[in-house]
Protein backbone atom coordinates (compact mmCIF):
# COMPACT_ATOMS: atom_id res chain seq x y z
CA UNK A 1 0.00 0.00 0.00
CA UNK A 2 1.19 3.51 -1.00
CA UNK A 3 0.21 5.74 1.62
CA UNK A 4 1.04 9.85 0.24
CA UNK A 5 0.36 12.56 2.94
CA UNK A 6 -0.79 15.84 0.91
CA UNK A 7 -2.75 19.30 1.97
CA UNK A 8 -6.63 18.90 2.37
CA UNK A 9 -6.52 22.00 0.43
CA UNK A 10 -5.58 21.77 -3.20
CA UNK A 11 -1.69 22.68 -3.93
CA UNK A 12 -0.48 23.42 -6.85
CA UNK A 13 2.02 20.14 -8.55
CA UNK A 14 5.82 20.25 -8.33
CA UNK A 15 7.69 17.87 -10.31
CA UNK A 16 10.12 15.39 -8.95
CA UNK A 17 11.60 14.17 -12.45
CA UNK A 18 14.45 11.79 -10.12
CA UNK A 19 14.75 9.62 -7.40
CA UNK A 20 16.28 12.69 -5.39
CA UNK A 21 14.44 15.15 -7.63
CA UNK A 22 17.32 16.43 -9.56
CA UNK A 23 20.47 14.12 -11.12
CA UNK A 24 22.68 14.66 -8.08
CA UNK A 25 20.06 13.30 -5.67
CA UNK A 26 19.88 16.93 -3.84
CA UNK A 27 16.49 15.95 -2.63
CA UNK A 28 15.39 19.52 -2.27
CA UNK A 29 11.60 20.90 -3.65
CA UNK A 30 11.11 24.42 -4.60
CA UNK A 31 7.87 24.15 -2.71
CA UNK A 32 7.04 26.20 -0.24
CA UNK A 33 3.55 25.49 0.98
CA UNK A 34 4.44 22.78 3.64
CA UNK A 35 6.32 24.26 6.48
CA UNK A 36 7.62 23.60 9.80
CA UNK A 37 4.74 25.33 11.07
CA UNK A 38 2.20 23.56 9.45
CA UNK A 39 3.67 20.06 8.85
CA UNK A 40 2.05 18.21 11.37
CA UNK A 41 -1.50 19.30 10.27
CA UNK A 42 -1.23 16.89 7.19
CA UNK A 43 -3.45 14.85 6.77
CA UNK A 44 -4.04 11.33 4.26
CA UNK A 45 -5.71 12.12 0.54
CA UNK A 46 -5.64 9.28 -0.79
CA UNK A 47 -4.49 5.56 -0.68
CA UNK A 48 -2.75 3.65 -3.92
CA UNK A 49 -3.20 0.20 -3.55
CA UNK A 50 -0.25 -1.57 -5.89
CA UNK A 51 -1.31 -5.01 -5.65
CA UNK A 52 1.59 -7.03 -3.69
CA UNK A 53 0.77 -10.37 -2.85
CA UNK A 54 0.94 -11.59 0.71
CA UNK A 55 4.19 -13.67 1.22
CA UNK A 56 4.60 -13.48 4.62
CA UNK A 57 3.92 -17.15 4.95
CA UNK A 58 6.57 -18.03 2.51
CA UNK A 59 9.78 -19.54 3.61
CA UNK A 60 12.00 -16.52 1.20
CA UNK A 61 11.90 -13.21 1.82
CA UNK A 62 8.99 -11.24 1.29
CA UNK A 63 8.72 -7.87 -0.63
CA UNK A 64 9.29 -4.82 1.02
CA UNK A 65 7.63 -1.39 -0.79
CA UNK A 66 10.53 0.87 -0.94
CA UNK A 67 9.78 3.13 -3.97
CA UNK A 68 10.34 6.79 -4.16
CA UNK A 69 7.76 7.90 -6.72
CA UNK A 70 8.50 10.44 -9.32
CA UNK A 71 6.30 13.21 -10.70
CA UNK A 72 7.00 14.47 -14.58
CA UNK A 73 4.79 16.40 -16.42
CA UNK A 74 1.80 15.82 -13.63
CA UNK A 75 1.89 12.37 -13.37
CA UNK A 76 3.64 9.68 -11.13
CA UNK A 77 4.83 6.95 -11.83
CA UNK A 78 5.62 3.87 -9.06
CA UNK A 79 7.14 0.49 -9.49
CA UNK A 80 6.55 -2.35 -6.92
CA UNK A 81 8.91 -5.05 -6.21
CA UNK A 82 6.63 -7.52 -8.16
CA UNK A 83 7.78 -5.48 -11.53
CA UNK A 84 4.47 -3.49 -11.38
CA UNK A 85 5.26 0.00 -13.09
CA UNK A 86 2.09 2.48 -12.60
CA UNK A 87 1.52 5.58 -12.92
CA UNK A 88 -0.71 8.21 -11.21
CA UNK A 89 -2.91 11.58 -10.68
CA UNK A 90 -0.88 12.61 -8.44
CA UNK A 91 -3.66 14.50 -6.90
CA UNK A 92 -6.11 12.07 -7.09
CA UNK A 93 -4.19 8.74 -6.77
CA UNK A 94 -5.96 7.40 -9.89
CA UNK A 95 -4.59 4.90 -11.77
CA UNK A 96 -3.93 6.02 -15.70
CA UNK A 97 -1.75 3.12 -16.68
CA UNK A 98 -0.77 -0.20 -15.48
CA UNK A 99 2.09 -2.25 -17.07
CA UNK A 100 3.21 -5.86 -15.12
CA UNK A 101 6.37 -7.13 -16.17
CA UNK A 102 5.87 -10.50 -14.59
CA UNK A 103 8.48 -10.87 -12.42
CA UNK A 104 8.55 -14.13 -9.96
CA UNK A 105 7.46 -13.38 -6.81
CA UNK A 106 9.04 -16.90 -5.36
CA UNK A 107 12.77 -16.76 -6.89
CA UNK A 108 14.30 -15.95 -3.39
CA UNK A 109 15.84 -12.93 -3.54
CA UNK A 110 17.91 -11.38 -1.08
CA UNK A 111 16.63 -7.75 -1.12
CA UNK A 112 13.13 -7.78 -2.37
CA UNK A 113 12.64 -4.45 -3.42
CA UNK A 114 12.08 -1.96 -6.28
CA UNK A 115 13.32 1.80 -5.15
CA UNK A 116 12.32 3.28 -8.22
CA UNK A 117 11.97 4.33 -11.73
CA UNK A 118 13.57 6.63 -14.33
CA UNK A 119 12.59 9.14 -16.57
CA UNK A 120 14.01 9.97 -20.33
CA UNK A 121 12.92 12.46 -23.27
CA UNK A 122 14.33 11.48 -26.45
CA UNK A 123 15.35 15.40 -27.62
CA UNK A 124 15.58 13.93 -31.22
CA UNK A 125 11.86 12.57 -31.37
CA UNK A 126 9.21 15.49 -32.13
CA UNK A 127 6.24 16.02 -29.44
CA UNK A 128 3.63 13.51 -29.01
CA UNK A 129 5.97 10.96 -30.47
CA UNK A 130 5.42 7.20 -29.62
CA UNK A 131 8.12 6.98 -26.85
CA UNK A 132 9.75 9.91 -27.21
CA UNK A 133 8.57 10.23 -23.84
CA UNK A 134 10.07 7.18 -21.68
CA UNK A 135 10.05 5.74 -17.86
CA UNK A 136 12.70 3.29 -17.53
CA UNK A 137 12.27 0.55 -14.68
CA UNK A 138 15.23 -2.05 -13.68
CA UNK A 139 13.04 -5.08 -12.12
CA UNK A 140 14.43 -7.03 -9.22
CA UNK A 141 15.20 -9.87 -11.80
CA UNK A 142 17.42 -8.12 -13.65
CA UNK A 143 15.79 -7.08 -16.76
CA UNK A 144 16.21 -2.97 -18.27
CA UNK A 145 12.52 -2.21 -19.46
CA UNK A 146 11.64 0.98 -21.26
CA UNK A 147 8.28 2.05 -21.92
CA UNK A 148 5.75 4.72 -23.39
CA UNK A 149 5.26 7.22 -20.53
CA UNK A 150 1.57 8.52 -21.60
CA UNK A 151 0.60 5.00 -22.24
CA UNK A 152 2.93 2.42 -20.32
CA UNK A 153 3.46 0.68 -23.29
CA UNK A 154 6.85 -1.28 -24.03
CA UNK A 155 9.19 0.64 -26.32
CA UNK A 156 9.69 -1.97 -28.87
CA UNK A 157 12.65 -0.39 -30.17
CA UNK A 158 14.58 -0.98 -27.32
CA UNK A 159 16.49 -4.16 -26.34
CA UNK A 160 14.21 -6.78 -27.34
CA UNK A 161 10.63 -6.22 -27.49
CA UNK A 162 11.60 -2.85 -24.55
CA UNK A 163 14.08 -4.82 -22.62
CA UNK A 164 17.55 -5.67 -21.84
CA UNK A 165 18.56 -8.49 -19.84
CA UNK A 166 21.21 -7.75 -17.36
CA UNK A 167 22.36 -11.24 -16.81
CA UNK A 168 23.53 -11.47 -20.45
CA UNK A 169 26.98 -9.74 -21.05
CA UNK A 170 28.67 -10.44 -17.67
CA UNK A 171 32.07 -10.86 -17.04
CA UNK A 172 31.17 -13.54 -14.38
CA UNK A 173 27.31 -14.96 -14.20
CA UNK A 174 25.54 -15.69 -11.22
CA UNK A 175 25.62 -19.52 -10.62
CA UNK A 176 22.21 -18.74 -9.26
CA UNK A 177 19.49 -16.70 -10.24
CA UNK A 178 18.76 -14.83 -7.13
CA UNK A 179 22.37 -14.19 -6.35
CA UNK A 180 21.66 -11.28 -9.08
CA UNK A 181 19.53 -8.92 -8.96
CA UNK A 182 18.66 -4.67 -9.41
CA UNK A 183 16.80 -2.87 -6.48
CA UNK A 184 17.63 0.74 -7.15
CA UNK A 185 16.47 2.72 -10.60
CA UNK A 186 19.23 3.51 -13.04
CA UNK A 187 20.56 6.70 -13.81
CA UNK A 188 20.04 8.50 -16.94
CA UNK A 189 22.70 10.84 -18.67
CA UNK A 190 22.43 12.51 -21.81
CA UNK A 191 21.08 9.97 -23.84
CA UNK A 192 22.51 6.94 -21.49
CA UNK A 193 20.92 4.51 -19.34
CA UNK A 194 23.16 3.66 -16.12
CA UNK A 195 22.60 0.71 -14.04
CA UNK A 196 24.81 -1.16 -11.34
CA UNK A 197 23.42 -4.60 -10.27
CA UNK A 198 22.83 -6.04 -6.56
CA UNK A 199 25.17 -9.18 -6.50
CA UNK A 200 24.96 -12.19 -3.47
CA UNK A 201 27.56 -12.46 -1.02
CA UNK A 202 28.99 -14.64 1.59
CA UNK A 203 26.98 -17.28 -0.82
CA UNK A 204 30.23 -19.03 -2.74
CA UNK A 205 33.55 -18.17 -3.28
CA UNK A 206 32.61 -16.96 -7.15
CA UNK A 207 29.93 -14.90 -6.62
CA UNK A 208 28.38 -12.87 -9.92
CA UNK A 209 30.65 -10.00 -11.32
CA UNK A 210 29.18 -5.95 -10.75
CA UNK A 211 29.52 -4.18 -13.13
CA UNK A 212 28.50 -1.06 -13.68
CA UNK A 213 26.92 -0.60 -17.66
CA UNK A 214 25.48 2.10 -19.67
CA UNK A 215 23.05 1.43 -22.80
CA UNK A 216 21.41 3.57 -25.39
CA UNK A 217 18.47 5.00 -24.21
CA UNK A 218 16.81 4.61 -27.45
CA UNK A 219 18.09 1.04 -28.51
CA UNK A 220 19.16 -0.49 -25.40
CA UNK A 221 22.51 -1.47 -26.93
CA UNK A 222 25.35 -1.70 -24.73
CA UNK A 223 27.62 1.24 -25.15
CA UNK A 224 29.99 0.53 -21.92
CA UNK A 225 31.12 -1.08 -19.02
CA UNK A 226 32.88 -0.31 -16.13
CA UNK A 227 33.96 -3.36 -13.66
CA UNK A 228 35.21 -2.49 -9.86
CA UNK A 229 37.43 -5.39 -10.04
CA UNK A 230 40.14 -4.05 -12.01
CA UNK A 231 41.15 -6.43 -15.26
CA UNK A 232 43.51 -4.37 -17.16
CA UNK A 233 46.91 -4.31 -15.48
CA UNK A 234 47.56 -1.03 -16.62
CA UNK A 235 45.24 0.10 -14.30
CA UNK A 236 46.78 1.92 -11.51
CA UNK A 237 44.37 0.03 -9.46
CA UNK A 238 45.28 -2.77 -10.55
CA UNK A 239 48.46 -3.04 -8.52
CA UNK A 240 46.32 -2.89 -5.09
CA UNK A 241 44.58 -6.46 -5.61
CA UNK A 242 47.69 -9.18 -3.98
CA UNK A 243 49.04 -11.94 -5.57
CA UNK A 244 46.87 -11.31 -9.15
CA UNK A 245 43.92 -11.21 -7.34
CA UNK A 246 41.69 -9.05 -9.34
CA UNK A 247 41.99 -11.74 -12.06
CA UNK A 248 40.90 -14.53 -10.04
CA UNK A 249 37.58 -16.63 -10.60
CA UNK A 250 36.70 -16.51 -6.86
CA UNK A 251 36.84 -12.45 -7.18
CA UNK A 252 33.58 -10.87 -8.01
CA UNK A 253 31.13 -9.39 -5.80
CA UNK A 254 32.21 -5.93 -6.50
CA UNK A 255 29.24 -4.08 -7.00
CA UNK A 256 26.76 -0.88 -7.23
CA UNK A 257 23.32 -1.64 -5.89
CA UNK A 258 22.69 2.13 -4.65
CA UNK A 259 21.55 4.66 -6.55
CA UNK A 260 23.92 6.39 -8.62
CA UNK A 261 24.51 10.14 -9.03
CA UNK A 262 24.71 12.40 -12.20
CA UNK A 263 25.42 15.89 -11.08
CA UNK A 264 23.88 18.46 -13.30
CA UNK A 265 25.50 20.21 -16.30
CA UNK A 266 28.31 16.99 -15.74
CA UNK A 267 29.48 14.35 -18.35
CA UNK A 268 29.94 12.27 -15.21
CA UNK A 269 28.14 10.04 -13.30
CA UNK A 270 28.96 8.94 -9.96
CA UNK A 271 28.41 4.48 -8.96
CA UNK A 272 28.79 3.78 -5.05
CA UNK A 273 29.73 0.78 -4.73
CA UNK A 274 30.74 -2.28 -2.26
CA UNK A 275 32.07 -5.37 -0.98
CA UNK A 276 35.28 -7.00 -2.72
CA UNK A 277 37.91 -6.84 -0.97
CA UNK A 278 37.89 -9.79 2.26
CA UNK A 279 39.62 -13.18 2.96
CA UNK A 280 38.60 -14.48 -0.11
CA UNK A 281 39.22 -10.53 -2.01
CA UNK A 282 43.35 -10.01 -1.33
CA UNK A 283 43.57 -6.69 -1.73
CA UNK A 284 44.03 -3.07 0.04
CA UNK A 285 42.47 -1.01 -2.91
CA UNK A 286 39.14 1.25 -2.17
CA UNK A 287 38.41 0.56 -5.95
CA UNK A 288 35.17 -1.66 -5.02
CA UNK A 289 34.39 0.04 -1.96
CA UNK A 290 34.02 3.87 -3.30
CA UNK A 291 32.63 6.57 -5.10
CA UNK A 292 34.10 6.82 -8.15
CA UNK A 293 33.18 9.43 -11.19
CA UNK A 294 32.79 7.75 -14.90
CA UNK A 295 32.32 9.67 -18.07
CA UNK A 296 29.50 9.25 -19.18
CA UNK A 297 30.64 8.17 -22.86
CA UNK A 298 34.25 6.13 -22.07
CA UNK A 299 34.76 3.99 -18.94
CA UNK A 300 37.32 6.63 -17.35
């Protein structure tokens, strides 16, 4: 259940086209009608109810709602972790569109959640346009989806038949499926769609590899991929994994499950990321366990 707390009265919309409202996750709205003074006076307006099944009885983990809606153009648009993309009046909490990607509820994963979607205007496709208007949603089984934001449709064009699968392409693929997964929405830059992945630890000593990718935000073709674990040996980085480490099979794990940041008026974009270095990880680098800024268009 998606609960919003909003003014009796009517306010006037703001926009909150990211998951922090602008590309650098400031989290700050120009609005200026709730205050300290009058905060606590909210009251509910309406109630969205997104349609998670009750797992609680199940022996995995159930879903958790985690989303942070987003508002473009006045409408919002949710995603559950079930893979259910919606979007909304915002003032009304009516549903316009409904699109179900049929995820798998009972695959066991390890964080069952969904914290968002993105949003993407195609600056080459004239007004109105099928698509040229997109929300792109990264389900929790690891599948890039891109569809028609007036009409939830999938954007054909992209991927195959609107999405990319995630598992395809890695350097090291998870032995099982939910040691894999994305929780967090991908970042969008220029005309580039940026995801990390969620990747199972403490499971095996070869877990899956993280890396970080970006694709075409029209096509969904791969354009290029950055991996925490450092493979090229010219990397100064490189040096920091003992004893050849980096290259190991055992060493994966390195990944960026958060949100990522793409500060505005920047050709960068900004992965945190986590977890590879350990007993079974030589190494004394902070290469997996850092912020580190990527151009947008090379893997620097």
């Amino acid at each position: 259940m998606l609960t919003l707390l909003l003014f009796v009265s009517l306010q006037s919309p703001g926009d909150w086209p990211a998951y922090g409202r602008d590309p650098g996750g400031a989290r700050f709205s120009p609005l200026t009608q709730i205050t300290r003074g009058n905060v606590a006076k909210l009251q509910v307006a309406w109630t969205y109810h997104t349609g998670i099944p009750d797992m609680s009885s199940m022996s995995h983990r159930p879903p958790a709602l985690e989303v942070t809606p987003i508002v473009v153009d006045g409408t919002m648009y949710v995603i559950t972790p079930t893979g259910i993309v919606a979007a909304l009046d915002p003032a009304t909490g009516t549903e316009r569109w409904r699109y179900d990607a049929g995820v798998n509820p009972h695959r066991g994963y390890g964080d069952f959640a969904s914290r968002g979607v993105s949003f993407w205007r195609d600056s080459r496709a004239a007004a109105g346009t099928f698509c040229a208007r997109r929300i792109i949603a990264a389900t929790i089984d690891a599948r890039l989806i891109a569809l028609d934001a007036p009409t939830g449709k999938p954007c054909t064009g992209f991927g195959s038949g609107g999405a990319v699968d995630l598992r395809k392409g890695l350097r090291a693929a998870p032995d099982e499926f939910a040691f894999y997964e994305v929780t967090s929405p991908p970042a969008v830059v220029g005309d580039l769609v940026i995801t990390g992945s969620a990747v199972a630890d403490n499971t095996n000593l070869a877990p899956a590899s993280g890396e970080v990718r970006a694709f075409d935000a029209r096509t969904g073709v791969l354009k290029w991929t950055f991996d925490p674990v450092p493979q090229d040996s010219a990397d100064p980085a490189f040096k920091t994994w003992q004893y050849g480490a980096a290259r190991r099979p055992i060493i994966s794990a390195g990944c960026a499950w958060a949100t990522t940041a793409t500060p505005a008026r920047s050709s960068r974009c900004a992965p945190p990321r986590g977890r590879s270095c350990g007993i079974s990880r030589p190494c004394t680098t902070t290469s997996g366990t850092s912020t580190t800024p990527l151009r947008r268009r090379s893997l620097q």
